[in-house]
N, C-alpha and C. Protein backbone atom coordinates (compact mmCIF):
# COMPACT_ATOMS: atom_id res chain seq x y z
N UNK A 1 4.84 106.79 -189.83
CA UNK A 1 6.15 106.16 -189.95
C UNK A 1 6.02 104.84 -190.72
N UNK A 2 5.19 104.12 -189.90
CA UNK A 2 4.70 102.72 -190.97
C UNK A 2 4.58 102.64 -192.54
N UNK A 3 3.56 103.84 -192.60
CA UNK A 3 3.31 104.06 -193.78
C UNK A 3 4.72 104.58 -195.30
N UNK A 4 5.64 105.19 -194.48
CA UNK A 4 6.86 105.95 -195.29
C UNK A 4 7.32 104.62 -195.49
N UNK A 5 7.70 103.54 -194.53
CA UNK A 5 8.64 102.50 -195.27
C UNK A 5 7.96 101.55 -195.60
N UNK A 6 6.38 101.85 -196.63
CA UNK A 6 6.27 100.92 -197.61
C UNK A 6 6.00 99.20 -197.25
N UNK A 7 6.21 99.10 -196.07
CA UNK A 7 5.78 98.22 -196.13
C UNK A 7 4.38 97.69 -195.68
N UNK A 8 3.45 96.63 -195.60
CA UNK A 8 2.47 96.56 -195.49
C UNK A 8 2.01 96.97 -193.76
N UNK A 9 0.93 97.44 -193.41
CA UNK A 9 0.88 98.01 -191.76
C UNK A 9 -0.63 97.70 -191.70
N UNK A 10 -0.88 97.90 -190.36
CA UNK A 10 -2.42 97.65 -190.09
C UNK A 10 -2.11 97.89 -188.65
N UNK A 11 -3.23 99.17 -188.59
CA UNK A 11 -3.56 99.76 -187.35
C UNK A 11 -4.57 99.20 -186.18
N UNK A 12 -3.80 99.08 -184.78
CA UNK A 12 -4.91 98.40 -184.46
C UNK A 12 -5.05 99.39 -182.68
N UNK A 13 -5.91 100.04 -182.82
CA UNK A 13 -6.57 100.94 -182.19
C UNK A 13 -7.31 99.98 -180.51
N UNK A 14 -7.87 100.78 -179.81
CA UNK A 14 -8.46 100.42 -178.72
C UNK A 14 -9.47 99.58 -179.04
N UNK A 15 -10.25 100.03 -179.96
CA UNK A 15 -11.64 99.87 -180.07
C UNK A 15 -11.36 98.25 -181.25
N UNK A 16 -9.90 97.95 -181.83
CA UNK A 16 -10.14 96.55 -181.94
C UNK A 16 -9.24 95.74 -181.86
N UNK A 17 -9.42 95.68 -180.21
CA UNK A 17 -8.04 95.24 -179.69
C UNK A 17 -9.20 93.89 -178.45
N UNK A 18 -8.88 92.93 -178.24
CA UNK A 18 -9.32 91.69 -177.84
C UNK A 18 -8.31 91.42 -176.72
N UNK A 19 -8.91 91.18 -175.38
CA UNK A 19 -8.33 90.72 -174.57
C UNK A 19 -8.24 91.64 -173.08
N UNK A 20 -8.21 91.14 -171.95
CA UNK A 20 -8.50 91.44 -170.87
C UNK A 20 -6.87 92.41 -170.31
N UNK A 21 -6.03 92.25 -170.80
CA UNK A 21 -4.76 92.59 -170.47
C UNK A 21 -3.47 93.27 -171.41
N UNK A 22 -2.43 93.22 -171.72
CA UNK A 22 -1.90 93.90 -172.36
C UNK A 22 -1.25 92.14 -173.52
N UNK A 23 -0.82 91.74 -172.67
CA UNK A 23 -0.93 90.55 -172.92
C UNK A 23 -1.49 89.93 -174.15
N UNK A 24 -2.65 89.60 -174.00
CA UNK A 24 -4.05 89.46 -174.68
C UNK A 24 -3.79 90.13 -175.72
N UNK A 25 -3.93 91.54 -175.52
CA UNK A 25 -3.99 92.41 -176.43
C UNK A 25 -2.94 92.00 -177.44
N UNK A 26 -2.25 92.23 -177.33
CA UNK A 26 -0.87 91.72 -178.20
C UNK A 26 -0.81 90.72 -178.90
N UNK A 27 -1.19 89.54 -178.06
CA UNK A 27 -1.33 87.94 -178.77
C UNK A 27 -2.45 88.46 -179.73
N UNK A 28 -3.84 88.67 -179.37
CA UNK A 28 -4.70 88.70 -180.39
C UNK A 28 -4.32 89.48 -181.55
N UNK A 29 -3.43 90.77 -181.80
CA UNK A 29 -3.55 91.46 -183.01
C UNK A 29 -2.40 90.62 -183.81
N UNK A 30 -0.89 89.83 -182.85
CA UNK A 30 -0.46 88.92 -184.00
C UNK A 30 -1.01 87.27 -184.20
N UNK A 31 -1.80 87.15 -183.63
CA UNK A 31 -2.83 85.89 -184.57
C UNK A 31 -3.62 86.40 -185.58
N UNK A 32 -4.35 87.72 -185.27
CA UNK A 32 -4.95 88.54 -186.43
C UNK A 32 -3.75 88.82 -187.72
N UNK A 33 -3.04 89.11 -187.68
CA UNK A 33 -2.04 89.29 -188.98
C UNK A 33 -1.51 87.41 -189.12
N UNK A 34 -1.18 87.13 -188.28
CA UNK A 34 -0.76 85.57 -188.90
C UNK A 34 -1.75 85.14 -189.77
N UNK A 35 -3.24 85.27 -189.42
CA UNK A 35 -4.27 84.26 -189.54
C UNK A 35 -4.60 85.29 -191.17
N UNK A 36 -3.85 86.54 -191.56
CA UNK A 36 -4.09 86.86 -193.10
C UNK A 36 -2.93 86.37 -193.68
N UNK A 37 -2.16 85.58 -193.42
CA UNK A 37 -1.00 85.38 -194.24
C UNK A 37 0.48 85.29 -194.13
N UNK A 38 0.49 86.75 -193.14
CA UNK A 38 2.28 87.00 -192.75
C UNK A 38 2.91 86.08 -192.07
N UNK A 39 4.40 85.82 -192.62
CA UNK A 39 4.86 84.92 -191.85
C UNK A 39 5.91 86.16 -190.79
N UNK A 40 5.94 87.46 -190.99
CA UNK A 40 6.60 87.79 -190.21
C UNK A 40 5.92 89.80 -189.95
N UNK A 41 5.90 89.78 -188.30
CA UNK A 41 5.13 91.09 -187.84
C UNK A 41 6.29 91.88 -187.43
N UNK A 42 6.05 93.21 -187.28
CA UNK A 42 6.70 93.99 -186.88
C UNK A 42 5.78 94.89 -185.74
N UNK A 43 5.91 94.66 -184.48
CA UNK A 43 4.62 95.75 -183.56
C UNK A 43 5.54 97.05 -183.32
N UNK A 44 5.01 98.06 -183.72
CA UNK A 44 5.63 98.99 -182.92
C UNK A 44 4.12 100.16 -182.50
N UNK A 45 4.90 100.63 -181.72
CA UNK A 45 3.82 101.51 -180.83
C UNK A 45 3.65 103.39 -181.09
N UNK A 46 2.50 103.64 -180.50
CA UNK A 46 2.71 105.20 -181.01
C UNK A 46 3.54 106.10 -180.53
N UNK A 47 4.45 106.15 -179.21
CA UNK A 47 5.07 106.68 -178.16
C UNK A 47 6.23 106.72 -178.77
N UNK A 48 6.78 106.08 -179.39
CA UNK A 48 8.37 106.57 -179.93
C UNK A 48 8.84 107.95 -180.83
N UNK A 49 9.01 108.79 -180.39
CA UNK A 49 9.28 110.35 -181.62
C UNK A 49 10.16 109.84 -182.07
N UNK A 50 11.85 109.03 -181.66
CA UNK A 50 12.67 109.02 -182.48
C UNK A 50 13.01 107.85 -183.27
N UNK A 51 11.54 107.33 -183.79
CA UNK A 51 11.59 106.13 -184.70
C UNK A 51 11.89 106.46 -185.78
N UNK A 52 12.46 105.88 -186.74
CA UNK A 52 12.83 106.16 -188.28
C UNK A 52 12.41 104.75 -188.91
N UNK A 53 12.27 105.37 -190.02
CA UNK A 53 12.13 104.46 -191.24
C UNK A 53 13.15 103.31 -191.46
N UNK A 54 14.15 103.82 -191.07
CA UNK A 54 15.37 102.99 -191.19
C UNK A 54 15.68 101.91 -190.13
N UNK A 55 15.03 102.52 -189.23
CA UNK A 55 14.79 101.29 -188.00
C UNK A 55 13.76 100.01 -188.39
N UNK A 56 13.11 100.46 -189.35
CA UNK A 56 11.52 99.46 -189.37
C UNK A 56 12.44 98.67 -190.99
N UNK A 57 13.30 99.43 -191.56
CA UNK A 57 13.74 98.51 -192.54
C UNK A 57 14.83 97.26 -192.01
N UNK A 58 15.58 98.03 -190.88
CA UNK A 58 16.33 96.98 -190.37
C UNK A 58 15.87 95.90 -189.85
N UNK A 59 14.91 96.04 -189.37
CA UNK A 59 14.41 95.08 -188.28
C UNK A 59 13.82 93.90 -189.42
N UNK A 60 12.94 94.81 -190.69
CA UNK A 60 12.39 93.82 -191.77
C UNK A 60 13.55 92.85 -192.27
N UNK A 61 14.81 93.48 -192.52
CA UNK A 61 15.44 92.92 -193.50
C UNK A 61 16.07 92.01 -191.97
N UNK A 62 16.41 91.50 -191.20
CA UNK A 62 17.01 91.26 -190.11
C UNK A 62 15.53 90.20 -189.92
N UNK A 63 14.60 90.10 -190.31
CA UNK A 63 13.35 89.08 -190.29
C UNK A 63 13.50 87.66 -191.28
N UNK A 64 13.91 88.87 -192.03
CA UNK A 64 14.34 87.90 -193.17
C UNK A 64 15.09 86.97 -193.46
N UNK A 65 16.02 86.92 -192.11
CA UNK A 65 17.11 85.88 -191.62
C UNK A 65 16.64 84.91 -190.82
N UNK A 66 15.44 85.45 -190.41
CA UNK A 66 14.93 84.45 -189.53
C UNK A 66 15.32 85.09 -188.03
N UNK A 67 15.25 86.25 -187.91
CA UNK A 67 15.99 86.63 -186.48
C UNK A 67 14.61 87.33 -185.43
N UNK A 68 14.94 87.28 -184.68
CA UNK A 68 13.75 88.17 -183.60
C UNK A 68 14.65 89.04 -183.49
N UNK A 69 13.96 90.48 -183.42
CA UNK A 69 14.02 91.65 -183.60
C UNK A 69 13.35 92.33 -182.54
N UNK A 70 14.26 93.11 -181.58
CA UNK A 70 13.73 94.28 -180.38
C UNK A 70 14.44 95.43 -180.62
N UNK A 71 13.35 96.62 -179.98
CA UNK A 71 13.94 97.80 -180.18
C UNK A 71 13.93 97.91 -178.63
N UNK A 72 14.58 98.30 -178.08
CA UNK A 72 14.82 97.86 -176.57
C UNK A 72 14.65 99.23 -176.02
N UNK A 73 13.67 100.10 -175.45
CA UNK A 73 13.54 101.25 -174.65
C UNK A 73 14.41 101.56 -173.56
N UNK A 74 14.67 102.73 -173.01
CA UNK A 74 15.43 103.02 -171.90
C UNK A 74 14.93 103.13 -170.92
N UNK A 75 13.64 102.71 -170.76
CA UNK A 75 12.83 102.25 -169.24
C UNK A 75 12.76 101.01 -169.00
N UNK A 76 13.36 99.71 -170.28
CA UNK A 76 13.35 98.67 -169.89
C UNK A 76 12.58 97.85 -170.46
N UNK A 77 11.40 98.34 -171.15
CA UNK A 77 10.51 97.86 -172.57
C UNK A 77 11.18 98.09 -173.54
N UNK A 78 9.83 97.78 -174.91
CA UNK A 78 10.45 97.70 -175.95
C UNK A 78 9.61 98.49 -176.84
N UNK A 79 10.41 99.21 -177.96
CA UNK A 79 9.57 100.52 -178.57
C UNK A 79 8.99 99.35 -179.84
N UNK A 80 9.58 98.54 -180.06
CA UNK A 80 9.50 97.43 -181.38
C UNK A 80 9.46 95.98 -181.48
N UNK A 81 8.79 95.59 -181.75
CA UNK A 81 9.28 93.56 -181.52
C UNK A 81 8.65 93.13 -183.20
N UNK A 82 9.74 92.69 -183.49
CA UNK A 82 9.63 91.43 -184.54
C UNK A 82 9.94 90.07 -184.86
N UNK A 83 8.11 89.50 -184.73
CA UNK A 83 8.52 88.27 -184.31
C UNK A 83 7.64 87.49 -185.92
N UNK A 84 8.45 86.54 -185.74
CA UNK A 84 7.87 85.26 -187.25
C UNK A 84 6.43 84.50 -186.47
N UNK A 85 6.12 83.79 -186.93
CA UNK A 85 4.88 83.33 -186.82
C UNK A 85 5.71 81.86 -186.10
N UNK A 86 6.45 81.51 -186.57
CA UNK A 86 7.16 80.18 -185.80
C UNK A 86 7.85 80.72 -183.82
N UNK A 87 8.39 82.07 -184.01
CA UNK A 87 8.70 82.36 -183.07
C UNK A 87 7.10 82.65 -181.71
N UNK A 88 6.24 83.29 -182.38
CA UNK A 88 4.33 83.18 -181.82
C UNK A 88 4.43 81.76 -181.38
N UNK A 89 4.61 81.11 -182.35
CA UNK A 89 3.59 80.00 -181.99
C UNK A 89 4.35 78.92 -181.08
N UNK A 90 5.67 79.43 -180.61
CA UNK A 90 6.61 78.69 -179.68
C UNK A 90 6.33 79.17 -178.68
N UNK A 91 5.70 80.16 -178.74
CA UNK A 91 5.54 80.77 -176.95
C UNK A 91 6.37 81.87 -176.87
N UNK A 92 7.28 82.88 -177.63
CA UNK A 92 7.99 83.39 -176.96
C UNK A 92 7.60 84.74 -176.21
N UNK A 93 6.53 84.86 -176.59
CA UNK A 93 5.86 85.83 -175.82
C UNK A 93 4.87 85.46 -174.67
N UNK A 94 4.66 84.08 -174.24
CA UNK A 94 4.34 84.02 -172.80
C UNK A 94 5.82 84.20 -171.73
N UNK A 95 5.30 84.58 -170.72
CA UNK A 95 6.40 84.36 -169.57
C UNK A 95 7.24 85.94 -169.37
N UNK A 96 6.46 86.75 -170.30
CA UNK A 96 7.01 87.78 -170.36
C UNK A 96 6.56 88.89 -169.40
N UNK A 97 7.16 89.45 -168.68
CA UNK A 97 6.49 90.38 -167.48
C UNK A 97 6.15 91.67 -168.17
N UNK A 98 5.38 91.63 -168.98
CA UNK A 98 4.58 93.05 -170.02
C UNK A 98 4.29 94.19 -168.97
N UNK A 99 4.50 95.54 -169.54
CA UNK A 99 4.09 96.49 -169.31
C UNK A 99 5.58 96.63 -168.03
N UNK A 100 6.35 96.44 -167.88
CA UNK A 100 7.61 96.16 -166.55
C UNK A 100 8.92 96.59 -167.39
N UNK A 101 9.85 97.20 -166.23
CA UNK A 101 10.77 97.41 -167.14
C UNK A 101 11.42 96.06 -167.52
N UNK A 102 10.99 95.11 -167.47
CA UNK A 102 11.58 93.45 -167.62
C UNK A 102 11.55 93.14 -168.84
N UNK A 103 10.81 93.45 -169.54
CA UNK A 103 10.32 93.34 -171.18
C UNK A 103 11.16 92.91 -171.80
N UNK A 104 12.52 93.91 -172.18
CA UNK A 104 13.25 94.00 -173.61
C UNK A 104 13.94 92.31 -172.43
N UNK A 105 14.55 92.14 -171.35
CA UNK A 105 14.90 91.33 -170.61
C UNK A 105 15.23 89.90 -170.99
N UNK A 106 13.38 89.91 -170.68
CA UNK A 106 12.10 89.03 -170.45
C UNK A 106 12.23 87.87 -171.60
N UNK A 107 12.65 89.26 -172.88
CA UNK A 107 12.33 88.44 -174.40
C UNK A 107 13.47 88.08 -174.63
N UNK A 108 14.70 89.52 -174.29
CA UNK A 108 16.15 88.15 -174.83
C UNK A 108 15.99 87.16 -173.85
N UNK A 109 15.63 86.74 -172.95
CA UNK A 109 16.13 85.38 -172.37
C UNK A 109 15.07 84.18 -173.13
N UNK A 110 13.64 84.29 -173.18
CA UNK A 110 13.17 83.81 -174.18
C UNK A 110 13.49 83.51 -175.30
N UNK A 111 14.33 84.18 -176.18
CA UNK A 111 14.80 83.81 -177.58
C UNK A 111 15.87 83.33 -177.18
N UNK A 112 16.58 83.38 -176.18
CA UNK A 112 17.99 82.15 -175.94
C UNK A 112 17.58 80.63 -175.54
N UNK A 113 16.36 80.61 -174.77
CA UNK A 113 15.53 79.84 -174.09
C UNK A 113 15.25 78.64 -175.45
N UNK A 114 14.86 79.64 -176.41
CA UNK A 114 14.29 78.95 -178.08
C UNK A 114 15.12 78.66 -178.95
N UNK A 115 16.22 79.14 -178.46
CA UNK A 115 17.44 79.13 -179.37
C UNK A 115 17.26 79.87 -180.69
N UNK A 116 16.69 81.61 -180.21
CA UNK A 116 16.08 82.17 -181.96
C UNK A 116 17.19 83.39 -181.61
N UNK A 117 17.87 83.77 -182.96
CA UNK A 117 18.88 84.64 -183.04
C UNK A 117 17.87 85.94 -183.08
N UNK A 118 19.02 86.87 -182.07
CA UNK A 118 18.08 88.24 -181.72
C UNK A 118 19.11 89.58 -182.18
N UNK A 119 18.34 90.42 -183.22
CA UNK A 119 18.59 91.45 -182.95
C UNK A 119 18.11 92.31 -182.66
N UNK A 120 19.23 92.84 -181.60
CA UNK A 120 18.89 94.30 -180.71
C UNK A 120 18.99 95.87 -181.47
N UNK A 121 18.05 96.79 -181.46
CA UNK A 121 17.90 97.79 -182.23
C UNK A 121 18.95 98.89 -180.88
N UNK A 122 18.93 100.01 -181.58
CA UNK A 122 19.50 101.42 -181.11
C UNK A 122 18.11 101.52 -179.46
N UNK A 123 18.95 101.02 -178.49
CA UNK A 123 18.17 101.58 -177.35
C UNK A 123 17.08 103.26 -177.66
N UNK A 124 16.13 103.50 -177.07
CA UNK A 124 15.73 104.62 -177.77
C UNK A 124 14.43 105.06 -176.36
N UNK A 125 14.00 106.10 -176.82
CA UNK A 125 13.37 106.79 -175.38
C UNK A 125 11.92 106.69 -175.73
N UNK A 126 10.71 106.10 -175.24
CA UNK A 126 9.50 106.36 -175.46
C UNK A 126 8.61 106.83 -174.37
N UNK A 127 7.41 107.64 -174.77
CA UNK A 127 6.47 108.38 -174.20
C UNK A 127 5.57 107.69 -172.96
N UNK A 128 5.33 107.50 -171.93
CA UNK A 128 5.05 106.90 -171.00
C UNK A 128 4.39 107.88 -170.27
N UNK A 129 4.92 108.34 -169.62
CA UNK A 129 4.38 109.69 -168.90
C UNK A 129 4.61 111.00 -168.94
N UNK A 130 4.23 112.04 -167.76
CA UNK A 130 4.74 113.27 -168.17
C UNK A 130 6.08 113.49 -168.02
N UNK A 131 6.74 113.20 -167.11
CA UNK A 131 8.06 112.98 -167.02
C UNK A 131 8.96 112.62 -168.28
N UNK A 132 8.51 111.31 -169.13
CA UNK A 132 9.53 111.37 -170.35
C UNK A 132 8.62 112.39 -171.75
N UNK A 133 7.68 112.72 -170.94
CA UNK A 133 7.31 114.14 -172.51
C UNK A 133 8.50 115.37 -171.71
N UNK A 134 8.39 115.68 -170.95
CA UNK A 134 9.53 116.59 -170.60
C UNK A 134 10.91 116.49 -170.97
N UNK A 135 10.84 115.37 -170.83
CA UNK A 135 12.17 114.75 -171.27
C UNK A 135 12.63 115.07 -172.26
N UNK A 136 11.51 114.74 -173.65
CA UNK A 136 11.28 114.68 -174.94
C UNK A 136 11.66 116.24 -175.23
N UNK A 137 10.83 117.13 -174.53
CA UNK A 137 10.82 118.88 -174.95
C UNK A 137 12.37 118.96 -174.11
N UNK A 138 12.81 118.84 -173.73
CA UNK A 138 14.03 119.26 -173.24
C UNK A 138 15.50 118.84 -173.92
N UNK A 139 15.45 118.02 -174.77
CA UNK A 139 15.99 117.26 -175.37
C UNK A 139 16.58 117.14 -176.80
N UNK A 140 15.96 118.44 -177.12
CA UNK A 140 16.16 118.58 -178.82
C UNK A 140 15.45 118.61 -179.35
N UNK A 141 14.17 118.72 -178.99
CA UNK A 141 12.54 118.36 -179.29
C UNK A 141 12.57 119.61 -180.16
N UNK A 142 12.92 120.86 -179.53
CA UNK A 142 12.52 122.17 -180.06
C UNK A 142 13.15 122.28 -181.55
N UNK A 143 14.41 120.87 -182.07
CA UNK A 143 14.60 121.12 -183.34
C UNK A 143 13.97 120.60 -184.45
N UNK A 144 12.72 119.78 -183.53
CA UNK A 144 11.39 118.90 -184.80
C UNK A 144 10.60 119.70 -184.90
N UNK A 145 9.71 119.71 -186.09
CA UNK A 145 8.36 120.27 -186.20
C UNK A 145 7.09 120.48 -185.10
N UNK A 146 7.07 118.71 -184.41
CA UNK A 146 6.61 118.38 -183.38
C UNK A 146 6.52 119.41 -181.99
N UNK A 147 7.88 119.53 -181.69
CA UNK A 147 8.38 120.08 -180.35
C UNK A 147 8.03 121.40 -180.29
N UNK A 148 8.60 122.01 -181.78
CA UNK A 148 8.28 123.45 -182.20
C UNK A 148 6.95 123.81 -182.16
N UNK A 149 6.30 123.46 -182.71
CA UNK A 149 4.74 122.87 -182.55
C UNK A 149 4.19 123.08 -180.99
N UNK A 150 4.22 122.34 -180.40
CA UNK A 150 3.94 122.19 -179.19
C UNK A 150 4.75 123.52 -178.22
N UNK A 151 5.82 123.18 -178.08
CA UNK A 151 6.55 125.08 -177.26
C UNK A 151 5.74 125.66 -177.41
N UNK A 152 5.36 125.80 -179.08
CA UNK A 152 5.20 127.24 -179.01
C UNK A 152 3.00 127.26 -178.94
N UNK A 153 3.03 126.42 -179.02
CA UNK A 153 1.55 126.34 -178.33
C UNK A 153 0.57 125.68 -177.59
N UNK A 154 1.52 126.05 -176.40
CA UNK A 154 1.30 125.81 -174.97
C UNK A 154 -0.22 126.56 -174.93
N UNK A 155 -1.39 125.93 -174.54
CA UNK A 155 -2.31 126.47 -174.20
C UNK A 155 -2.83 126.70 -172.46
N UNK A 156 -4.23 127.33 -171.77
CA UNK A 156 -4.47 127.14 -170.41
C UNK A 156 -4.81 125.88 -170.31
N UNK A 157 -4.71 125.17 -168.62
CA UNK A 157 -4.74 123.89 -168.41
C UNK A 157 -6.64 123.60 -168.86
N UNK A 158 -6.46 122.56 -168.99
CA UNK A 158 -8.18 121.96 -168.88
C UNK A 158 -8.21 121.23 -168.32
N UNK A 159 -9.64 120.89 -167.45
CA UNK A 159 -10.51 119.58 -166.64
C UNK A 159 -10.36 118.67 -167.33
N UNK A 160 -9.74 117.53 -167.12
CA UNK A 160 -10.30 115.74 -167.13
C UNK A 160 -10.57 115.28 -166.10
N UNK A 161 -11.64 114.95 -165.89
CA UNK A 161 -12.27 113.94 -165.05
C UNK A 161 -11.69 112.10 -164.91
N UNK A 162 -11.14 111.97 -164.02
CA UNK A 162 -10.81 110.55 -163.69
C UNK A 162 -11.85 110.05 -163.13
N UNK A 163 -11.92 108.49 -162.75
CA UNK A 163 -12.98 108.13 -161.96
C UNK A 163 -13.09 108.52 -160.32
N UNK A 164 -11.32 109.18 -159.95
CA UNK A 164 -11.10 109.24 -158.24
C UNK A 164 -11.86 111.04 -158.49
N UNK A 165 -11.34 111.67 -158.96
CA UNK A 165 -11.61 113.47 -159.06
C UNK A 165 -10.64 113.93 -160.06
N UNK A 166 -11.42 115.23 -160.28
CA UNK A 166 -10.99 116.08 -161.68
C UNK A 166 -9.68 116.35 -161.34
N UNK A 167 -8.76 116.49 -162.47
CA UNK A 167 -7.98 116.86 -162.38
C UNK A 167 -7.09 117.66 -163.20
N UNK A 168 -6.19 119.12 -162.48
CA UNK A 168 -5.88 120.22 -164.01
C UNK A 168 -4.69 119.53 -164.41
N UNK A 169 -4.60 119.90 -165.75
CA UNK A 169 -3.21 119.28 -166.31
C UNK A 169 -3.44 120.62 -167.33
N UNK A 170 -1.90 120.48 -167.41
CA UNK A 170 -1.53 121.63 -169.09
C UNK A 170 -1.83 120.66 -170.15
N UNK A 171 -2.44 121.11 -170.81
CA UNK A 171 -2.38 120.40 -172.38
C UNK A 171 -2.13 121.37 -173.53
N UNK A 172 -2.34 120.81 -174.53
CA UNK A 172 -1.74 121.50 -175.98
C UNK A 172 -3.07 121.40 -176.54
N UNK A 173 -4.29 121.81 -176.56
CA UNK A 173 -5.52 121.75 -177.02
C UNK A 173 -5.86 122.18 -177.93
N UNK A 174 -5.02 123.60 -178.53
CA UNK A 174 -4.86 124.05 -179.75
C UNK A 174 -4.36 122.96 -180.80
N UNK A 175 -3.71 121.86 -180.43
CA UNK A 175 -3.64 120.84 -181.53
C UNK A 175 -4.31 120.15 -181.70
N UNK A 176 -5.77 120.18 -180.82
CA UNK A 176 -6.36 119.05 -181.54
C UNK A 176 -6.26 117.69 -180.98
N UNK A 177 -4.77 117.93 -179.95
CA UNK A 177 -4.47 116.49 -180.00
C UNK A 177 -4.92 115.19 -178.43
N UNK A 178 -5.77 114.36 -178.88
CA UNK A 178 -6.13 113.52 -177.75
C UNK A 178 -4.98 112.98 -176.98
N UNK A 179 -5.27 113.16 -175.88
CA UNK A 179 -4.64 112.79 -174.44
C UNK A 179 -4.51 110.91 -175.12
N UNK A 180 -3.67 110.34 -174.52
CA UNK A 180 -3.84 109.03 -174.30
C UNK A 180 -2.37 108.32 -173.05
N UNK A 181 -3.00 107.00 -172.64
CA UNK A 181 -2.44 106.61 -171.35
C UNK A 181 -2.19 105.06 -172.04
N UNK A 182 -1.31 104.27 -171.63
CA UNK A 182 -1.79 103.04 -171.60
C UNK A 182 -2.75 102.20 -171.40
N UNK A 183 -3.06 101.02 -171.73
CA UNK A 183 -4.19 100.86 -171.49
C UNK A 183 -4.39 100.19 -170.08
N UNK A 184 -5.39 99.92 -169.26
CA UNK A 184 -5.45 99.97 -167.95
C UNK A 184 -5.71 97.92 -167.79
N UNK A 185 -4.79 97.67 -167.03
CA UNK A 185 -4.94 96.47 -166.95
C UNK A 185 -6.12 95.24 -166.07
């Protein structure tokens, strides 16, 4: 998705991500983009199916005003945040109850707090658990590539091992595709 709207992106994976918390995590990858140059980030996450291109242009061009920018989830997070390097370095991302449905909240009261003009994106549904992937396949899913994809190749469950005991889950293994969770705080 990043990649279609052209604008500049940089992936930042588990393996180089800094910090004890989610928190952490976050602050460190936008000091990492501040500290090359940008005066303005856009985070968005892998869990959103119904992100568009057109969402990541709004939010850019809506930066450009000088505005903070949320895509506000329907669990109460946020699928998107765009923040300037002046808005970082004010704090508006301490005080924020991360990973809670308090989030999208958390931050408008923060940017009123700062007095930084906010725009709010198209509320929108992201991937969390099994419950909102069901959600997802039940939903219209079966009219994406994705969904179609997946229906139709449902494979047998497989073993993952947790640290408490194994446990079966259905997966889609014929795709190839790795399991992933949030990260554990």
């Amino acid at each position: 998705m990043a990649k279609r709207s052209t604008l500049p992106y940089f992936l930042y994976n588990s393996s180089s991500q800094r910090g004890e918390n989610f928190k952490e995590r976050l602050s460190g990858a936008c000091k990492d983009l501040f500290a090359k140059g940008f005066e303005n980030i856009l985070v968005i996450g892998n869990d959103t199916t119904n992100l568009k291109v057109a969402d990541l242009i709004t939010a850019a061009l809506a930066q450009i005003e000088g505005k903070l920018v949320i895509g506000p989830s329907n669990d109460g997070g946020v699928y998107l945040l765009g923040l300037s390097r002046k808005q970082f370095e004010e704090g508006l991302l301490s005080q924020v109850r991360w990973e809670s449905k308090w989030v999208a909240r958390d931050l408008a009261n923060r940017a009123a707090q700062f007095n930084f003009s906010l725009v709010s994106l198209e509320r929108k549904n992201d991937l969390d658990d099994h419950k909102d992937f069901l959600f997802y396949l039940r939903s219209g899913a079966a009219n994406s590539n994705l969904g179609r994809s997946l229906i139709r190749l449902q494979a047998s469950p497989i073993e993952v091992m947790t640290p408490l005991s194994p446990v079966s889950i259905q997966a889609f293994t014929s795709l190839g595709i790795s399991l992933r969770a949030p990260p554990l705080s």
